[in-house]
C-alpha atoms as a PDB file:
ATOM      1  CA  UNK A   1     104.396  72.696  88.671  1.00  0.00           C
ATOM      2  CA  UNK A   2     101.864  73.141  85.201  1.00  0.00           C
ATOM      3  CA  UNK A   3     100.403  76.360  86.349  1.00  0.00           C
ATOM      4  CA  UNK A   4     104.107  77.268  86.851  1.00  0.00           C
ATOM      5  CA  UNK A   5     105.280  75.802  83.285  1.00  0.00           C
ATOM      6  CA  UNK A   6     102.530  77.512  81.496  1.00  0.00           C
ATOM      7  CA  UNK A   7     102.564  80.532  83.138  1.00  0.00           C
ATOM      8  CA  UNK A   8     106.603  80.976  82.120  1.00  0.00           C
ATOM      9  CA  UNK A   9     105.969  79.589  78.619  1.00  0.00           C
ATOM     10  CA  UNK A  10     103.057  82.095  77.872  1.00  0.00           C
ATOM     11  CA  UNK A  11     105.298  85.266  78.598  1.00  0.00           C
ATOM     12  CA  UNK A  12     107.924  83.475  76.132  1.00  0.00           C
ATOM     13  CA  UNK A  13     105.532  83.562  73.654  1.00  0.00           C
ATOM     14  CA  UNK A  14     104.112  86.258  73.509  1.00  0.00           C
ATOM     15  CA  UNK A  15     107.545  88.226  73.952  1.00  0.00           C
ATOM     16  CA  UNK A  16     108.939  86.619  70.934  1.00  0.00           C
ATOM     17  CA  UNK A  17     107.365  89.109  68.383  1.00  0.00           C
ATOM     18  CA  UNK A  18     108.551  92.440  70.436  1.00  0.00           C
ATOM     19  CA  UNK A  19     112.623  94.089  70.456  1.00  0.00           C
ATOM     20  CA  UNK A  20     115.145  92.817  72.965  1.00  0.00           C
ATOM     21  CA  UNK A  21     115.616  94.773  75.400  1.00  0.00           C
ATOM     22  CA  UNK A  22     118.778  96.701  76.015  1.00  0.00           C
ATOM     23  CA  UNK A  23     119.820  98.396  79.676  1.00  0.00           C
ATOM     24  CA  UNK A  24     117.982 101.818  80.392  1.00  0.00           C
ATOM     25  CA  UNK A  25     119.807 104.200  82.172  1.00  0.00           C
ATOM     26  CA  UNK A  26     116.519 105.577  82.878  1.00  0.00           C
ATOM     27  CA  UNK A  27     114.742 102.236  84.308  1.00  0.00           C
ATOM     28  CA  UNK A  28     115.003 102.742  87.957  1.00  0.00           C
ATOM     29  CA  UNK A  29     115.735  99.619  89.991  1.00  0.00           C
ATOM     30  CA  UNK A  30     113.191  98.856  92.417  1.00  0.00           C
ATOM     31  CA  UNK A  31     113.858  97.651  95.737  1.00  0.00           C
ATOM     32  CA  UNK A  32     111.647  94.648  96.276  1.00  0.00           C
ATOM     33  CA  UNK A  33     110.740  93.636  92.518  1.00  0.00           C
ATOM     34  CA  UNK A  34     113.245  92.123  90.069  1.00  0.00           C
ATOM     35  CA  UNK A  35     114.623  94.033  87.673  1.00  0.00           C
ATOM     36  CA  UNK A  36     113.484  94.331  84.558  1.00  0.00           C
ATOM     37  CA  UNK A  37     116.322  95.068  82.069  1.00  0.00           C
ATOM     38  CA  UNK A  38     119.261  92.166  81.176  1.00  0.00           C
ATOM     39  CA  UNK A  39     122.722  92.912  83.023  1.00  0.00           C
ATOM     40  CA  UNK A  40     125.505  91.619  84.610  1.00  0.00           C
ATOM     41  CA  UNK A  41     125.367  92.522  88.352  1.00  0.00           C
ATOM     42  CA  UNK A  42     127.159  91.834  91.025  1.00  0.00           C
ATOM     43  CA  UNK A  43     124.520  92.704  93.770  1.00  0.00           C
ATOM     44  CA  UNK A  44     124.362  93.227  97.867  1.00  0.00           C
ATOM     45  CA  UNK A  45     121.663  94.125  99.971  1.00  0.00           C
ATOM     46  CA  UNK A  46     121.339  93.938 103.638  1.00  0.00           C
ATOM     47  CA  UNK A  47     118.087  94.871 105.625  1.00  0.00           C
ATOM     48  CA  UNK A  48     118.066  95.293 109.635  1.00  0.00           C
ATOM     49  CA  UNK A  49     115.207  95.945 112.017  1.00  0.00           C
ATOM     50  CA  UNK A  50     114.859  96.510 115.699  1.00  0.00           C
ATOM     51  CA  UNK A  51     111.377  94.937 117.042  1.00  0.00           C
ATOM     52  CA  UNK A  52     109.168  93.238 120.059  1.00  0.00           C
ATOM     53  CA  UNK A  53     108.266  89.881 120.009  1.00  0.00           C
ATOM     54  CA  UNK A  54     105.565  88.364 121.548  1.00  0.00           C
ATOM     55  CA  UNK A  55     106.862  87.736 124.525  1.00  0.00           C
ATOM     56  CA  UNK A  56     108.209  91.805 124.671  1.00  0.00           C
ATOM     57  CA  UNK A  57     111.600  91.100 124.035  1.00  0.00           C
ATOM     58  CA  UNK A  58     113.819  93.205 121.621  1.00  0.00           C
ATOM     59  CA  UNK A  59     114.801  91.623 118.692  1.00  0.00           C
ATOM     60  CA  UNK A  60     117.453  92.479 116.073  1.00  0.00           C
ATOM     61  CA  UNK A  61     117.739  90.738 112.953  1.00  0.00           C
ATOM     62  CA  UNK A  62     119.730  91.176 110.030  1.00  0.00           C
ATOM     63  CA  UNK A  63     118.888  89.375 106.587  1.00  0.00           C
ATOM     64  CA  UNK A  64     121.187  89.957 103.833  1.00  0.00           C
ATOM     65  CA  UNK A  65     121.540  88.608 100.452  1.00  0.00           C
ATOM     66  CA  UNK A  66     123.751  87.833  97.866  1.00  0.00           C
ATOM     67  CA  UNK A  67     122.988  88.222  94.335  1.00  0.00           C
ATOM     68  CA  UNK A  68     124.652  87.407  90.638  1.00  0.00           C
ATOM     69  CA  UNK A  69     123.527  87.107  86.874  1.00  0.00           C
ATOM     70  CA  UNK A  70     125.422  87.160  84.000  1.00  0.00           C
ATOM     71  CA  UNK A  71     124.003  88.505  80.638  1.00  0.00           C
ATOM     72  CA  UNK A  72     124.365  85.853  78.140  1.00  0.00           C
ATOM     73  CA  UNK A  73     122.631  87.512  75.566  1.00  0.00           C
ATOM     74  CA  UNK A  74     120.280  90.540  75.101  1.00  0.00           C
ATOM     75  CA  UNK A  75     117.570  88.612  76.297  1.00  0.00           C
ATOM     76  CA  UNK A  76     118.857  86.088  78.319  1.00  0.00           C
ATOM     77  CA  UNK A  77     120.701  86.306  81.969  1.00  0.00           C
ATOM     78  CA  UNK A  78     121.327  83.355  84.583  1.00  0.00           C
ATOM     79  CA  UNK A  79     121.341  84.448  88.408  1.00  0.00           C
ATOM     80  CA  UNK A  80     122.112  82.911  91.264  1.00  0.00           C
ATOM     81  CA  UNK A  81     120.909  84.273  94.752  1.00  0.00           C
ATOM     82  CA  UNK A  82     122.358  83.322  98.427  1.00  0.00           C
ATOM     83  CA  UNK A  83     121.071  84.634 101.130  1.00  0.00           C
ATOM     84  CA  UNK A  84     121.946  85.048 105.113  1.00  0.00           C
ATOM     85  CA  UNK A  85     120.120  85.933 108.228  1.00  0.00           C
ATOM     86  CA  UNK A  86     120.634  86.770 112.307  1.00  0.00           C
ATOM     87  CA  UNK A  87     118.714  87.237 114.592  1.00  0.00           C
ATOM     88  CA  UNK A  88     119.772  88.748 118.020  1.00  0.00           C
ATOM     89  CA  UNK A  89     117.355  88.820 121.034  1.00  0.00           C
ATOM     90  CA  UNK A  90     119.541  89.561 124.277  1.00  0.00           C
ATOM     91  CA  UNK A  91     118.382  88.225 127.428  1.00  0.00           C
ATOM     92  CA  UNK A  92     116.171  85.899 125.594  1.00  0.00           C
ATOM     93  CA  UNK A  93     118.346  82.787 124.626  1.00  0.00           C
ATOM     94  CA  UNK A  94     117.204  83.010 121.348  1.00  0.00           C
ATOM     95  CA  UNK A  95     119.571  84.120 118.962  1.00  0.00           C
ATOM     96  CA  UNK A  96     120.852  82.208 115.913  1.00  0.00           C
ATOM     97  CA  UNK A  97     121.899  82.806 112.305  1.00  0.00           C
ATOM     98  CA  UNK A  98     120.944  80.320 109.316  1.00  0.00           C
ATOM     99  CA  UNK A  99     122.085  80.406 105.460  1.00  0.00           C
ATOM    100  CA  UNK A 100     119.022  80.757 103.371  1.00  0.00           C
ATOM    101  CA  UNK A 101     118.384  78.197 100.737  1.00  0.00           C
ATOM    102  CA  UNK A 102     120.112  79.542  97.048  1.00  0.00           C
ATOM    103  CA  UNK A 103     117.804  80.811  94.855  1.00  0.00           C
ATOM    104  CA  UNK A 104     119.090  79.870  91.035  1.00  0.00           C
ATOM    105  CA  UNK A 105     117.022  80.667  87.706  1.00  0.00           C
ATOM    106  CA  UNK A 106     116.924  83.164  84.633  1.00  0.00           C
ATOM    107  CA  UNK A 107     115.253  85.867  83.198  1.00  0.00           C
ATOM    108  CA  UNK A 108     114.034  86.661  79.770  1.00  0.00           C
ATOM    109  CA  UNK A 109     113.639  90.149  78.619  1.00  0.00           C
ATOM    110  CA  UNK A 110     111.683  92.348  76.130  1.00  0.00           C
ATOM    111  CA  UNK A 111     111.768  95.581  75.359  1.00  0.00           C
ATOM    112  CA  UNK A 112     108.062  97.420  72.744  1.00  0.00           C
ATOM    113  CA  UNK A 113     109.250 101.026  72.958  1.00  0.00           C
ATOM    114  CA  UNK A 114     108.782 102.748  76.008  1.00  0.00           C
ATOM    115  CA  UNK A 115     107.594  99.175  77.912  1.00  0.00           C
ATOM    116  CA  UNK A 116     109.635  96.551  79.200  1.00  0.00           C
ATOM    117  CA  UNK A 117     108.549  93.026  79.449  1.00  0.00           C
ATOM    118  CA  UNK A 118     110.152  90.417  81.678  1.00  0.00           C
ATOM    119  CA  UNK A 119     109.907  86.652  82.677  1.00  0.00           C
ATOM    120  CA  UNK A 120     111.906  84.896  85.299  1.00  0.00           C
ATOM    121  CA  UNK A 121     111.615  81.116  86.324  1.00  0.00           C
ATOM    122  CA  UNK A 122     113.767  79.542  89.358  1.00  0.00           C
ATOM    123  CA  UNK A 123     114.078  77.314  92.250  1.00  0.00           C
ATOM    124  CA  UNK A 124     115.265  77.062  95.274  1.00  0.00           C
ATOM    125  CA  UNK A 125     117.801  74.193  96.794  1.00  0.00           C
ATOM    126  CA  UNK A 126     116.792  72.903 100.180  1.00  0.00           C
ATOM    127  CA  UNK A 127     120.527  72.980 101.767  1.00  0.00           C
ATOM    128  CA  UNK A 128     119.503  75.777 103.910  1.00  0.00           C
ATOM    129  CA  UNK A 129     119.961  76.096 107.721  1.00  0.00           C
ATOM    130  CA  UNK A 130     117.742  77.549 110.338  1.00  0.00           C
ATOM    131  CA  UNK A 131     114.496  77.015 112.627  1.00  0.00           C
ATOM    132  CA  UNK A 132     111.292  78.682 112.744  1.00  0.00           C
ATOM    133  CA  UNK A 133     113.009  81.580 114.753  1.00  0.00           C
ATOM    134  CA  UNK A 134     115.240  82.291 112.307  1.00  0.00           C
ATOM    135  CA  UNK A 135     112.684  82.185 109.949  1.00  0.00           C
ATOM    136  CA  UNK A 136     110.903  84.833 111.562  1.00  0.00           C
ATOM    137  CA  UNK A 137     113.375  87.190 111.517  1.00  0.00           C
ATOM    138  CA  UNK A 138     114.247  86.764 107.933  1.00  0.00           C
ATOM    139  CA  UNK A 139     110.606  87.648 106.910  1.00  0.00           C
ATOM    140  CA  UNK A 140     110.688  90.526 109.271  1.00  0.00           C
ATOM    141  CA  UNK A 141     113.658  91.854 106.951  1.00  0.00           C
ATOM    142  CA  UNK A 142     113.036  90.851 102.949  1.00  0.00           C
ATOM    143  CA  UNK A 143     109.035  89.653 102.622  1.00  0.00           C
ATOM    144  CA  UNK A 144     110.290  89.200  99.304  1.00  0.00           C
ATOM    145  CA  UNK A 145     112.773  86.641  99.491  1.00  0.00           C
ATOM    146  CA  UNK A 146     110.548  84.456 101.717  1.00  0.00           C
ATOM    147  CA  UNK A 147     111.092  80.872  99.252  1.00  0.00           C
ATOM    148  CA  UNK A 148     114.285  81.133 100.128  1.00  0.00           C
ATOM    149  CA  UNK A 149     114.226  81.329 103.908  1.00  0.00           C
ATOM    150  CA  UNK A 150     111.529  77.953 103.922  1.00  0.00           C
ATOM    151  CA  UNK A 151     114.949  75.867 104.817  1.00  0.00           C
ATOM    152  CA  UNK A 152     113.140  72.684 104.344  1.00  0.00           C
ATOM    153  CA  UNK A 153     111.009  73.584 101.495  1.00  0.00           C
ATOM    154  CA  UNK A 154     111.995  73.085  97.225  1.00  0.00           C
ATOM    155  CA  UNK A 155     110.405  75.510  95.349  1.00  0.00           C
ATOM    156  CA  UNK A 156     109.629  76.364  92.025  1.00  0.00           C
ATOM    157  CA  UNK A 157     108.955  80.090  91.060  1.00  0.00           C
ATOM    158  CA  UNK A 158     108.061  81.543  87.746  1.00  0.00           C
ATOM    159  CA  UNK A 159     106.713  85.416  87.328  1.00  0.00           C
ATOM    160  CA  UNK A 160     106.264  88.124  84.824  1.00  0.00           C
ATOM    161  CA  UNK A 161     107.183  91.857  85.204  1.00  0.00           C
ATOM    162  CA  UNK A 162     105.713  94.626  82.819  1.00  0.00           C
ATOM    163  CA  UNK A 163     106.907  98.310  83.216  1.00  0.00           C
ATOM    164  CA  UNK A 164     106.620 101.801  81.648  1.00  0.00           C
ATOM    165  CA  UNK A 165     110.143 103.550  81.455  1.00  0.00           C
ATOM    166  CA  UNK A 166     109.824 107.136  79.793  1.00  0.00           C
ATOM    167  CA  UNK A 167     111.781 109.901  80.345  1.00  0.00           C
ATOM    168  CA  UNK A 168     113.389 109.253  84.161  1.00  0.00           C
ATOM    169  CA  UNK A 169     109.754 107.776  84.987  1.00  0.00           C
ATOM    170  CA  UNK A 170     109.279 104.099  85.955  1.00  0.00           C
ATOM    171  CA  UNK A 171     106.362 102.084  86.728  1.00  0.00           C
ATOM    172  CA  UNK A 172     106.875  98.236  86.807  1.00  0.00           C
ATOM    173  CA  UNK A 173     104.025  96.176  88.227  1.00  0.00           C
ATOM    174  CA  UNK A 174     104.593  92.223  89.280  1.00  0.00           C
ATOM    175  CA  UNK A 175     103.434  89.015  89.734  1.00  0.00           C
ATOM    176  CA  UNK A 176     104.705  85.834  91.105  1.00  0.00           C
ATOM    177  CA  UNK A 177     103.569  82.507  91.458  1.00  0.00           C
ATOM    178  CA  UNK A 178     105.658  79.812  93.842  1.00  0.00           C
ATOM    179  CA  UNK A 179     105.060  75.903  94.237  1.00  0.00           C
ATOM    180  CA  UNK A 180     106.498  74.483  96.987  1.00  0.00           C
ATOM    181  CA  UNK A 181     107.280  70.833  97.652  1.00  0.00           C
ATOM    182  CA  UNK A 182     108.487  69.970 101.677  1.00  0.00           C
ATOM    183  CA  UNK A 183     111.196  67.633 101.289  1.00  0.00           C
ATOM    184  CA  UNK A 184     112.846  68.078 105.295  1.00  0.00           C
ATOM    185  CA  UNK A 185     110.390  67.189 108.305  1.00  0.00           C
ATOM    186  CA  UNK A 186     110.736  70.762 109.894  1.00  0.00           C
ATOM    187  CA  UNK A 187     108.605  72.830 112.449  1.00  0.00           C
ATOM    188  CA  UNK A 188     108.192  75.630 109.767  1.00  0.00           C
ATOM    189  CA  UNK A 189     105.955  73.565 107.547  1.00  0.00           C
ATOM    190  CA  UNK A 190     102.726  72.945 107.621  1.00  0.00           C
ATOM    191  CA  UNK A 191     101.947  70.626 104.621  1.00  0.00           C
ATOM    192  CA  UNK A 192     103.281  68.946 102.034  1.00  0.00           C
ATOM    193  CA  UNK A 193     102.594  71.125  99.246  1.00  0.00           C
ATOM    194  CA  UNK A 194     101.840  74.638  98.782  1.00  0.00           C
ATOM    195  CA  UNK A 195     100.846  77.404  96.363  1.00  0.00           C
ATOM    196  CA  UNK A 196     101.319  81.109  97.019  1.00  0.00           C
ATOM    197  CA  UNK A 197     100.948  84.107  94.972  1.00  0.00           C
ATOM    198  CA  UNK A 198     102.601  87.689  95.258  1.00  0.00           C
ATOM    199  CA  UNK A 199     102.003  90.551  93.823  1.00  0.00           C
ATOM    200  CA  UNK A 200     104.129  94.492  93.627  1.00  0.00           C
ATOM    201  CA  UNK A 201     104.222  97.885  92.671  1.00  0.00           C
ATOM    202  CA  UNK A 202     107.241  99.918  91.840  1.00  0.00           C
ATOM    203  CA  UNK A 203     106.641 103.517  91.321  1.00  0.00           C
ATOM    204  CA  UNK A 204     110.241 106.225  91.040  1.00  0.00           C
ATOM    205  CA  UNK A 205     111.787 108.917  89.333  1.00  0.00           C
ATOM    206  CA  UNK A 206     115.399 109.691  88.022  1.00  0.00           C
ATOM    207  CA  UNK A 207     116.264 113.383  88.974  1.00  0.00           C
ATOM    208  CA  UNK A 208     118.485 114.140  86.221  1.00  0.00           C
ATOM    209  CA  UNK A 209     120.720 111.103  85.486  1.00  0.00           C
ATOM    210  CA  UNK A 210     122.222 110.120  88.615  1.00  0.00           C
ATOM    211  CA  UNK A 211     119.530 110.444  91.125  1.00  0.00           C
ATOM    212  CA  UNK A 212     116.089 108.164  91.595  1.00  0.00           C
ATOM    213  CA  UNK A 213     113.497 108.786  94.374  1.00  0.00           C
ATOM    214  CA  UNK A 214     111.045 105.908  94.400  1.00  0.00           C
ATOM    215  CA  UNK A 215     109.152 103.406  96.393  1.00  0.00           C
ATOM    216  CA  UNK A 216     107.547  99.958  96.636  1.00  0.00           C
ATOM    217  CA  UNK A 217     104.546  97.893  97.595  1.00  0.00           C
ATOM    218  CA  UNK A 218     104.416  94.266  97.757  1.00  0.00           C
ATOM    219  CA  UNK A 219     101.877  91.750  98.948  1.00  0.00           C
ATOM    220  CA  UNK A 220     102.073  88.151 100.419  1.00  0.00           C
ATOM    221  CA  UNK A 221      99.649  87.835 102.868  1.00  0.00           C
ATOM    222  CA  UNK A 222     100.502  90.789 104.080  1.00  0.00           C
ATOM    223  CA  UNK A 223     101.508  94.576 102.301  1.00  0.00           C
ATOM    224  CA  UNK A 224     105.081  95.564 102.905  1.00  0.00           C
ATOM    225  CA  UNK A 225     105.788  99.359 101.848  1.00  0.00           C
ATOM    226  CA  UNK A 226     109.316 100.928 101.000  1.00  0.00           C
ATOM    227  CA  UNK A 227     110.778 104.303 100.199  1.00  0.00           C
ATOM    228  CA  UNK A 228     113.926 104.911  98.716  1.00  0.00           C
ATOM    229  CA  UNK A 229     116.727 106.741  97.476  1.00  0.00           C
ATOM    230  CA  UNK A 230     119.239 105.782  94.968  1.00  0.00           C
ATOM    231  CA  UNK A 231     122.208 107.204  93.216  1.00  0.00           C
ATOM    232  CA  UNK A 232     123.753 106.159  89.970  1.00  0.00           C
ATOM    233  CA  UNK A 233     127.730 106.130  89.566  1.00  0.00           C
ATOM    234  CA  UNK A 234     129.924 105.029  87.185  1.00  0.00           C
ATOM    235  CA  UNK A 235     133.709 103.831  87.199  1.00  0.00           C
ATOM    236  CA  UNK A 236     133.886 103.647  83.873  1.00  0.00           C
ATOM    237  CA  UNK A 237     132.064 102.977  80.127  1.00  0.00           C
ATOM    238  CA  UNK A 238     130.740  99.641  81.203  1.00  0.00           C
ATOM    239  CA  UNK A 239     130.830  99.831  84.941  1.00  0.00           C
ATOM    240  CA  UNK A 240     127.825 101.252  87.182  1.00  0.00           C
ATOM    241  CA  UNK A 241     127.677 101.657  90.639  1.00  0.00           C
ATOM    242  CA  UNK A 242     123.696 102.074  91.941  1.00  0.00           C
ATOM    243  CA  UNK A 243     124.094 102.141  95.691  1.00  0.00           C
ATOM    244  CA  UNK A 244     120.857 103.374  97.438  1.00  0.00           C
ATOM    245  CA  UNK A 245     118.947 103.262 101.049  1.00  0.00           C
ATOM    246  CA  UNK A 246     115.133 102.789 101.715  1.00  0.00           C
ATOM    247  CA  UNK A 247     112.690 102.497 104.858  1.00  0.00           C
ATOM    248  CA  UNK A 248     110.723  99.002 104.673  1.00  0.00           C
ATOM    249  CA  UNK A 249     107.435  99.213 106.788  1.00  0.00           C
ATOM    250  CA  UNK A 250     105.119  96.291 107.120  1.00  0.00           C
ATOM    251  CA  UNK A 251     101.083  97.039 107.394  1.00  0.00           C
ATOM    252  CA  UNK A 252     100.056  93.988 109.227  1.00  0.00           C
ATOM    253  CA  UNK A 253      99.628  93.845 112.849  1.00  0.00           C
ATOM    254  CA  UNK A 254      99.559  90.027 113.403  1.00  0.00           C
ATOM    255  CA  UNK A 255     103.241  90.122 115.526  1.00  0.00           C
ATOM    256  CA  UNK A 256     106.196  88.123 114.968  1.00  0.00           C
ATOM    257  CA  UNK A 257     104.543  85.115 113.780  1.00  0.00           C
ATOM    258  CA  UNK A 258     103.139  86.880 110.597  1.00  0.00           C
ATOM    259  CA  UNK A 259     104.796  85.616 107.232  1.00  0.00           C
ATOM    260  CA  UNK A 260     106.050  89.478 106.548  1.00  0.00           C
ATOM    261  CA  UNK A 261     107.335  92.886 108.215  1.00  0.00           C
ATOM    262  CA  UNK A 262     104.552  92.966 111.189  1.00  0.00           C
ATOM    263  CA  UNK A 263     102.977  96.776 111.655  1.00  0.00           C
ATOM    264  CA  UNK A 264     104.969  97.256 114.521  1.00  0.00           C
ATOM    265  CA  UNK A 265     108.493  96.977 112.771  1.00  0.00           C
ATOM    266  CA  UNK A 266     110.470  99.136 110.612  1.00  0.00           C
ATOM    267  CA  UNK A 267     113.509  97.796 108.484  1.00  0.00           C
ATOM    268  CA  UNK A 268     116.191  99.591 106.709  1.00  0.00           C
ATOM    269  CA  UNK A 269     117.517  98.400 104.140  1.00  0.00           C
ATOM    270  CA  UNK A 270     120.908  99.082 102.066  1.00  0.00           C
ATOM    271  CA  UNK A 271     121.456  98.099  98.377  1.00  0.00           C
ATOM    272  CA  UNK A 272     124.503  98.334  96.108  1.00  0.00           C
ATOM    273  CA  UNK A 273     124.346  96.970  92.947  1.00  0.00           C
ATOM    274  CA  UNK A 274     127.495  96.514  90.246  1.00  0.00           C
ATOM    275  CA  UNK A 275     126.166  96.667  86.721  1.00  0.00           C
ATOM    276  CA  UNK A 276     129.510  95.747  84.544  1.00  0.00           C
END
């Protein structure tokens, strides 16, 4: 819980002497790192994937997530994130669905020029649902969001996210740090307490103004690489649409049982995001 503490305060700090940031048209939105600029967003994204298990039966699961903040200031935006996830393995008696444990924190926001500089701190609330099945299947769709798909786990998550916005061109590198306290006797756990790190890459470009092409790299335990196209609309002077589609591929080749998308499983993932 310090390391977590300090880690948030330090990025408070030393953001205090740079501009707040405002939203960049231009700041592509990447697909598994937070964003980076202060909005209000009303956000869905829902990831499927067809793959073998162990045992060499087909799986489907479906994770999908629920997202909201609301921009207090130019710096400052509360979110709340709620997440869902199937899983659907005919023949094999093993299907089930499970509500993921909400993820609630804020973000803090920076802009120096042509950088952007952001801090988020959170936690989860163990009310979730699911077994270790379940959990599976989540982590075969959103590697990401894995904190909140621990159902009997509380944890605490603080990061920092630093990009380079210039001219349609985005580069926004990550890095999280999670604590998590078991608080539910559960077959997913394995201790008491436990410290992970992640770590991602967000690389795109805006053709013209409505148009980004981009992709993603992300590692917890195992790299996860995405591809991605999204589109920018708006409804009116203060309403955005950003709807877009990417290709989620994991590089590890440990099966079912590994804590991300395995090697042998491709997800696809749709996003719309409301920026109002």
């Amino acid at each position: 819980m310090t390391r977590i503490s300090t880690l948030f305060a330090l990025v408070v700090t030393l953001s205090s002497a740079v501009a707040v940031a405002d939203p960049d048209d231009d700041a592509s939105l990447a697909w598994q790192l937070r964003p980076v600029t202060i909005d209000s967003v009303a956000r869905i994204d829902s990831a499927a994937a067809a793959f073998n298990d162990r045992n060499g039966n087909l799986d489907l699961a479906v994770a999908t997530t629920f997202t909201g903040t609301y921009r207090l200031s130019d710096a400052w935006a509360p979110m709340l994130r709620l997440g869902l996830v199937g899983n659907d393995a005919p023949g094999a008696a093993l299907d089930g669905s499970a509500f993921a444990n909400p993820l609630v924190g804020a973000t803090h926001a920076r802009a120096l020029g042509t950088y952007r500089l952001a801090a988020f701190a959170g936690a989860t609330l163990p009310v979730g649902t699911g077994s270790a099945r379940t959990h599976a299947a989540s982590m075969t769709a959103r590697p990401a969001d894995r904190a909140m798909f621990a159902a009997d786990e509380l944890a605490v998550i603080a990061g920092v996210d630093v990009a380079f916005v210039r001219r349609g061109f985005t580069a926004q590198g990550e890095a999280t740090l999670v604590q998590a306290v078991r608080v539910r006797g559960d077959e997913m756990s394995t201790g008491a307490l436990s410290t992970r790190a992640s770590a991602g890459l967000h690389l795109a470009y805006v053709v013209g103004w409505h148009v980004a092409v981009g992709g993603d790299l992300h590692y917890e335990d195992t790299l996860t690489a995405s591809v991605g196209v999204r589109t920018q609309l708006a409804l009116d002077r203060h309403t955005w649409v950003r709807p877009g589609i990417a290709v989620l591929r994991g590089l590890d080749g440990r099966g079912l049982d590994a804590p991300a998308i395995t090697a042998r499983t491709t997800a696809v993932m749709i996003d719309v995001p409301v920026t109002f």
